[in-house]
C-alpha atoms as a PDB file:
ATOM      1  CA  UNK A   1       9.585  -2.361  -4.476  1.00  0.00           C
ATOM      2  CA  UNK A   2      11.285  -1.187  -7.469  1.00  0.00           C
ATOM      3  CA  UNK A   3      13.280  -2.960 -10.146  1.00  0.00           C
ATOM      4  CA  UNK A   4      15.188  -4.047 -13.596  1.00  0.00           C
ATOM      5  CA  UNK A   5      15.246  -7.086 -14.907  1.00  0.00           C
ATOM      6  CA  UNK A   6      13.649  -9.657 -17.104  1.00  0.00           C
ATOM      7  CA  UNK A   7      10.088 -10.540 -16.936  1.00  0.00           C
ATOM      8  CA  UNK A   8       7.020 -12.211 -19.055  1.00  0.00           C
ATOM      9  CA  UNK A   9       5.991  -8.950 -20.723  1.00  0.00           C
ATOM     10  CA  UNK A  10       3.280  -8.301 -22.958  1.00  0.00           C
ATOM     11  CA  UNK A  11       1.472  -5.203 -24.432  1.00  0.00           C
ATOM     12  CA  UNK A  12      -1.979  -5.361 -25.733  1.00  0.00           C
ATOM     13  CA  UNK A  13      -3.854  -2.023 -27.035  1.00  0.00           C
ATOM     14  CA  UNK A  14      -5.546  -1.066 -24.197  1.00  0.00           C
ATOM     15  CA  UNK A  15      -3.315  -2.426 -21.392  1.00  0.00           C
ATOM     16  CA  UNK A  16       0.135  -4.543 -20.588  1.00  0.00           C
ATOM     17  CA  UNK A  17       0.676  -7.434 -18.888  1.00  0.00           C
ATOM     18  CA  UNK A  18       3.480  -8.445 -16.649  1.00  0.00           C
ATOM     19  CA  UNK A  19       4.024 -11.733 -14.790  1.00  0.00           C
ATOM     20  CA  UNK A  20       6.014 -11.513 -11.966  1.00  0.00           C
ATOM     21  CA  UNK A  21       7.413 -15.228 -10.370  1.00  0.00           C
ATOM     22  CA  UNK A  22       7.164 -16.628  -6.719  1.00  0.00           C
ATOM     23  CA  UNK A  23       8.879 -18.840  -4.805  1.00  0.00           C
ATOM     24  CA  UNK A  24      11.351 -19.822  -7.670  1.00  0.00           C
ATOM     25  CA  UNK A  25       8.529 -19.798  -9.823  1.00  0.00           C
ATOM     26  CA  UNK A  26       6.107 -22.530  -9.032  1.00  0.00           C
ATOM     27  CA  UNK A  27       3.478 -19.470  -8.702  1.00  0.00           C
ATOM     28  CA  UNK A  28       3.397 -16.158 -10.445  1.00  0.00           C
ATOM     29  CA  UNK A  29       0.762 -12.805 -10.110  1.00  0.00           C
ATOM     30  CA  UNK A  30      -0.090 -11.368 -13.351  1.00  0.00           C
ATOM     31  CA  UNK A  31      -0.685  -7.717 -13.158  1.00  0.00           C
ATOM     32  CA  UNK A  32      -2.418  -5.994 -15.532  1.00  0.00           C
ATOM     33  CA  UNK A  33      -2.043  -2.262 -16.391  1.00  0.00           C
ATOM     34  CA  UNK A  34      -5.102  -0.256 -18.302  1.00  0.00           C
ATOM     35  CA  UNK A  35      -3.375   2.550 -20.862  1.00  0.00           C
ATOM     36  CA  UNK A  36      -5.735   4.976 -19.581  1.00  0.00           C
ATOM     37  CA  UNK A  37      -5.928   6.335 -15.697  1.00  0.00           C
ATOM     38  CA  UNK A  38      -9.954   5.102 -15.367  1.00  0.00           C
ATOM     39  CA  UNK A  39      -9.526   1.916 -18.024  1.00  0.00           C
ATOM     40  CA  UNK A  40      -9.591  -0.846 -15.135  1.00  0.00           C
ATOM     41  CA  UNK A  41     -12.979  -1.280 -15.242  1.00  0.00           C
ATOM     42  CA  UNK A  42     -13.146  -2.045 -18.644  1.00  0.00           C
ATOM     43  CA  UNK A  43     -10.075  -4.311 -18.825  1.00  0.00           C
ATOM     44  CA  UNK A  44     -12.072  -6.534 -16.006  1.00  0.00           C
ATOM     45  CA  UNK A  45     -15.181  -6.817 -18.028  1.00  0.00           C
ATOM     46  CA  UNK A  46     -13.359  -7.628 -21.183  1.00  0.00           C
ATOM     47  CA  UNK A  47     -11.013 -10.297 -19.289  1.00  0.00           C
ATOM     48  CA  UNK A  48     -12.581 -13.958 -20.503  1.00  0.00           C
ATOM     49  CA  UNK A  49     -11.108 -17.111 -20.042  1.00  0.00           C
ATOM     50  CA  UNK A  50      -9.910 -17.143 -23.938  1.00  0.00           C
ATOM     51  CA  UNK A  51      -8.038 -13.806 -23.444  1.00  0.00           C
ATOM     52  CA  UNK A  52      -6.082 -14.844 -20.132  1.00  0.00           C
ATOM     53  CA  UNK A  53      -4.519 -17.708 -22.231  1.00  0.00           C
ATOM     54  CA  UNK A  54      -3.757 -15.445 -24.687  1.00  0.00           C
ATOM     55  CA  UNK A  55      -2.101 -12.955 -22.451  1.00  0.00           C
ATOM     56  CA  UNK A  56      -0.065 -16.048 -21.210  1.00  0.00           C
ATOM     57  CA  UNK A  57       0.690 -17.094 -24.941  1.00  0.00           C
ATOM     58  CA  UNK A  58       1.488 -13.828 -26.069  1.00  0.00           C
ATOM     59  CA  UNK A  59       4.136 -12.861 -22.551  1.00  0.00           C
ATOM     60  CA  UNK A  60       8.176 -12.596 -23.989  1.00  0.00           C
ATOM     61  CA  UNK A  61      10.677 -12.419 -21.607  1.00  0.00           C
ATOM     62  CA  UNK A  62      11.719  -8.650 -21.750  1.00  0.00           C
ATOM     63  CA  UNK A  63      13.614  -6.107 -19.710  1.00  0.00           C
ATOM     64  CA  UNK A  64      11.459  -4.562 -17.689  1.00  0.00           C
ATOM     65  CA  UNK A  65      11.695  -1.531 -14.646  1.00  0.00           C
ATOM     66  CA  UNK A  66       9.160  -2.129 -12.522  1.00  0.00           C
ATOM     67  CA  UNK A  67       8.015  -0.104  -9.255  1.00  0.00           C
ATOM     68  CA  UNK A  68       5.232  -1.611  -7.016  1.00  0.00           C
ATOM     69  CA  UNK A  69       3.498   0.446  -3.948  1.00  0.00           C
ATOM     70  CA  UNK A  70       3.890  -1.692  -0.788  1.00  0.00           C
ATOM     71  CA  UNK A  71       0.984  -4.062  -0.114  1.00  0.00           C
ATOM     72  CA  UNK A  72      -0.520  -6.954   1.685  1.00  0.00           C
ATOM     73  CA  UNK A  73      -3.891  -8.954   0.187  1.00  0.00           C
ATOM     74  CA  UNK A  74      -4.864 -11.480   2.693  1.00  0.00           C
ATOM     75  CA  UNK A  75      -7.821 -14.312   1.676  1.00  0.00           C
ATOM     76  CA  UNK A  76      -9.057 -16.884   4.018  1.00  0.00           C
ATOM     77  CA  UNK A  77     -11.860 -19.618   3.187  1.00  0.00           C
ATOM     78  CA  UNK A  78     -13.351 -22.264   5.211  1.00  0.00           C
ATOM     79  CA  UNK A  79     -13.861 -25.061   2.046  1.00  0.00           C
ATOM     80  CA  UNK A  80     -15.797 -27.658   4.341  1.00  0.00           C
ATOM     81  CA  UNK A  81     -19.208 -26.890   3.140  1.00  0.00           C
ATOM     82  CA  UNK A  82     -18.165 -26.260  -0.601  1.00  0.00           C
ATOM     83  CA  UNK A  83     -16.673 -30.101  -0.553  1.00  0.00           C
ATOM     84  CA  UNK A  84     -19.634 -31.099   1.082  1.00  0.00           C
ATOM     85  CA  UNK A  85     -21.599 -29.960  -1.749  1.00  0.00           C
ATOM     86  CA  UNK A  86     -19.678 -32.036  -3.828  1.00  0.00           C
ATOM     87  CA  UNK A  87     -20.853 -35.017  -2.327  1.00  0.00           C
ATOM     88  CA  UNK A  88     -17.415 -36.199  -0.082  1.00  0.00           C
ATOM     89  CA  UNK A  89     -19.319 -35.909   3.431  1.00  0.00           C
ATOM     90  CA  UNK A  90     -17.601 -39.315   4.924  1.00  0.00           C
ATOM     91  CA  UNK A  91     -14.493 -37.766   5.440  1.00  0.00           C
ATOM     92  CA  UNK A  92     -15.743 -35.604   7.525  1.00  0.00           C
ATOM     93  CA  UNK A  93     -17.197 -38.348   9.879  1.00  0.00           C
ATOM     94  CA  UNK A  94     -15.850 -40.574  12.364  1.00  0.00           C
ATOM     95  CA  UNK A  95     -14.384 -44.016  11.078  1.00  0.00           C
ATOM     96  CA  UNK A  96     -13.907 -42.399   7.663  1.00  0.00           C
ATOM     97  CA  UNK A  97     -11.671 -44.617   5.170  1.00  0.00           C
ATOM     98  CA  UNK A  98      -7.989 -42.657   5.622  1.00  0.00           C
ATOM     99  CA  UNK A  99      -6.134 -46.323   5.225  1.00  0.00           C
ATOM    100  CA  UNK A 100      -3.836 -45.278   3.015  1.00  0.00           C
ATOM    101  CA  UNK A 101      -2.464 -42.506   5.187  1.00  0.00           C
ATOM    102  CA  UNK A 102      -3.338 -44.268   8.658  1.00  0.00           C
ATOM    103  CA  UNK A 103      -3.985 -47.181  10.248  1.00  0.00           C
ATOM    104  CA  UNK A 104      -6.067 -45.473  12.702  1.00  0.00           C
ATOM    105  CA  UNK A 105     -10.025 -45.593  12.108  1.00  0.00           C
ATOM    106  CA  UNK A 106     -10.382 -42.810  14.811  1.00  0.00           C
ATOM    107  CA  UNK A 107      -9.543 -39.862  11.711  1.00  0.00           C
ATOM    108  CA  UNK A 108     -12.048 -37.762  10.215  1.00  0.00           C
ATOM    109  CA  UNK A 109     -11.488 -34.175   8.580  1.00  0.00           C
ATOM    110  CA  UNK A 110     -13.085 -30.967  10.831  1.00  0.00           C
ATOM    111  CA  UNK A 111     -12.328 -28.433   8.377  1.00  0.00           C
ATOM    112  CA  UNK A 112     -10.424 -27.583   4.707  1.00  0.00           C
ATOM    113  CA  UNK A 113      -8.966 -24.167   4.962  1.00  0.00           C
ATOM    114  CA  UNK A 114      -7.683 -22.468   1.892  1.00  0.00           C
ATOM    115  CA  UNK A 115      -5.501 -19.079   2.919  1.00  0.00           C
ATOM    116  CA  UNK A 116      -3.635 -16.938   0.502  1.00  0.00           C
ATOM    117  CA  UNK A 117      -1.386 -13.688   1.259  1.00  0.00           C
ATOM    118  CA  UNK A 118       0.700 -12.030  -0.707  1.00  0.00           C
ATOM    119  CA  UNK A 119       2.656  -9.034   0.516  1.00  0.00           C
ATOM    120  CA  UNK A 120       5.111  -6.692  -1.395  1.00  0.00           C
ATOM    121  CA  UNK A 121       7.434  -4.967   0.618  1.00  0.00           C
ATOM    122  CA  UNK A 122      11.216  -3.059  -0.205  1.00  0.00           C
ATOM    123  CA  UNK A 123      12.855  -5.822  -1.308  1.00  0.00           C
ATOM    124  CA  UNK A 124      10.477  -9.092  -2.358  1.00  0.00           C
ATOM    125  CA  UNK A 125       7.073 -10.054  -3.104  1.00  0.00           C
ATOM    126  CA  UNK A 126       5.966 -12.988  -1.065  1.00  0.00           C
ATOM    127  CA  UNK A 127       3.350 -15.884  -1.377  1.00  0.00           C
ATOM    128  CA  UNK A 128       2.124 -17.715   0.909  1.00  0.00           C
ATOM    129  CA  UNK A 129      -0.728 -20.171  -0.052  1.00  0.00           C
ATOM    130  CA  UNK A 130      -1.930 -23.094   1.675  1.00  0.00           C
ATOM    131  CA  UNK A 131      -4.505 -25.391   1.563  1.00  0.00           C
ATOM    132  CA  UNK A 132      -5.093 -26.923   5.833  1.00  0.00           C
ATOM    133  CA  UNK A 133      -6.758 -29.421   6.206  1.00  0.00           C
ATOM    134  CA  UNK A 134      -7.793 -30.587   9.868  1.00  0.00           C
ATOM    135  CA  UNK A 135      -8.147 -33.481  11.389  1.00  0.00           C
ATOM    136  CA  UNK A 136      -9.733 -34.672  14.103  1.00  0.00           C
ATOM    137  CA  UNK A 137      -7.411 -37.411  16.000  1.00  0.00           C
ATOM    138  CA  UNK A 138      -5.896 -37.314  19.519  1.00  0.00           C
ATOM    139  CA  UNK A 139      -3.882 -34.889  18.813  1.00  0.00           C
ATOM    140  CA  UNK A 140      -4.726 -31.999  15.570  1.00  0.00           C
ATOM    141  CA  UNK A 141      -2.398 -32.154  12.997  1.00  0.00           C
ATOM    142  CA  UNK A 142      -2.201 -29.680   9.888  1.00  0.00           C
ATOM    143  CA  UNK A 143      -1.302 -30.991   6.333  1.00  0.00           C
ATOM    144  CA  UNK A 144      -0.312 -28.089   4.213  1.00  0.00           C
ATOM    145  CA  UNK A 145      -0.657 -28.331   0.606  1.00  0.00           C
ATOM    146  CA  UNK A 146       1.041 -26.060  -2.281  1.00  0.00           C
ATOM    147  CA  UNK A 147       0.042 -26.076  -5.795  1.00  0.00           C
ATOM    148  CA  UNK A 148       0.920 -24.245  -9.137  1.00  0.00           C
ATOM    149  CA  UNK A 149      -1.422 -21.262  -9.193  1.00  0.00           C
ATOM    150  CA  UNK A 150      -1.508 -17.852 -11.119  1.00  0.00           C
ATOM    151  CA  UNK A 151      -2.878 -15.323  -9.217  1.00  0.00           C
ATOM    152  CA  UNK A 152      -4.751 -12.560 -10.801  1.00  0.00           C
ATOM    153  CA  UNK A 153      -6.305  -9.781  -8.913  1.00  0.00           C
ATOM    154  CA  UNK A 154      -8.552  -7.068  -9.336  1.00  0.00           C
ATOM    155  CA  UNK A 155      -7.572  -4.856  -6.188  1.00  0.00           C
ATOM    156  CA  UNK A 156      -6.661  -1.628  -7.342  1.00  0.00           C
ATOM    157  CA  UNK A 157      -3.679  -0.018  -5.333  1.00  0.00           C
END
């Protein structure tokens, strides 16, 4: 995919900082560029959650030319036992409490999915990111849910 136009930009002294927008901008990837050829490794250690907020603070909206290789990233997670963990197991039994999304008591959850892909091609760079969760009825149903999210990753292309 390559590019001009205008972008949250930042430079720091050992890297810059772009944010590019999805989906009318609801979502955004943040890619970060080391100065020097073998500097990634460094820029992840020294990444903290004090200096992401200050890469967001610092980003100006500046003309930018931009050329990305053409990629995929594809994450999948089954969140059932993480939410578990956290203590909600009811839901995920028979006659679990749903009343204020059905009058049914036959509902219980079978599985929380999270999935994430984003894929840069020619033209676009795509998001998809859902949140499934499953329930266990007569029939399955799948509630897809779509939150504000920067995405920051450490695949090197």
């Amino acid at each position: 995919m390559h590019m001009t136009s205008r972008f949250p930009y930042a430079s720091f002294d050992n890297y810059e900082a772009l944010e590019l927008p999805y989906n009318g901008g609801n979502v955004s990837m943040v890619i970060l560029l080391p100065n020097e050829r073998d500097g990634l490794q460094d820029l992840e250690e020294s990444l903290t959650p004090e200096r992401l907020d200050e890469i967001q603070r610092r980003f100006l909206r500046t003309d930018v030319d931009i050329s990305l290789p053409k990629f995929k990233l594809q994450f999948e997670k089954e969140l059932s036992p993480e939410i578990r963990a956290l203590g909600a197991n009811r839901i995920f039994r028979n006659g679990a409490d749903f009343s204020g999304m059905t009058s049914s008591r036959n509902v219980a959850v079978s599985q929380v999915v999270h999935k994430a892909v984003i894929e840069v091609n020619e033209k676009e760079v795509k998001l998809l990111q859902q949140q499934e969760l499953m329930w266990l009825l007569r029939a399955q149903f799948v509630e897809p849910h779509n939150s504000r999210r920067t995405i920051l990753s450490f695949s090197p292309l």
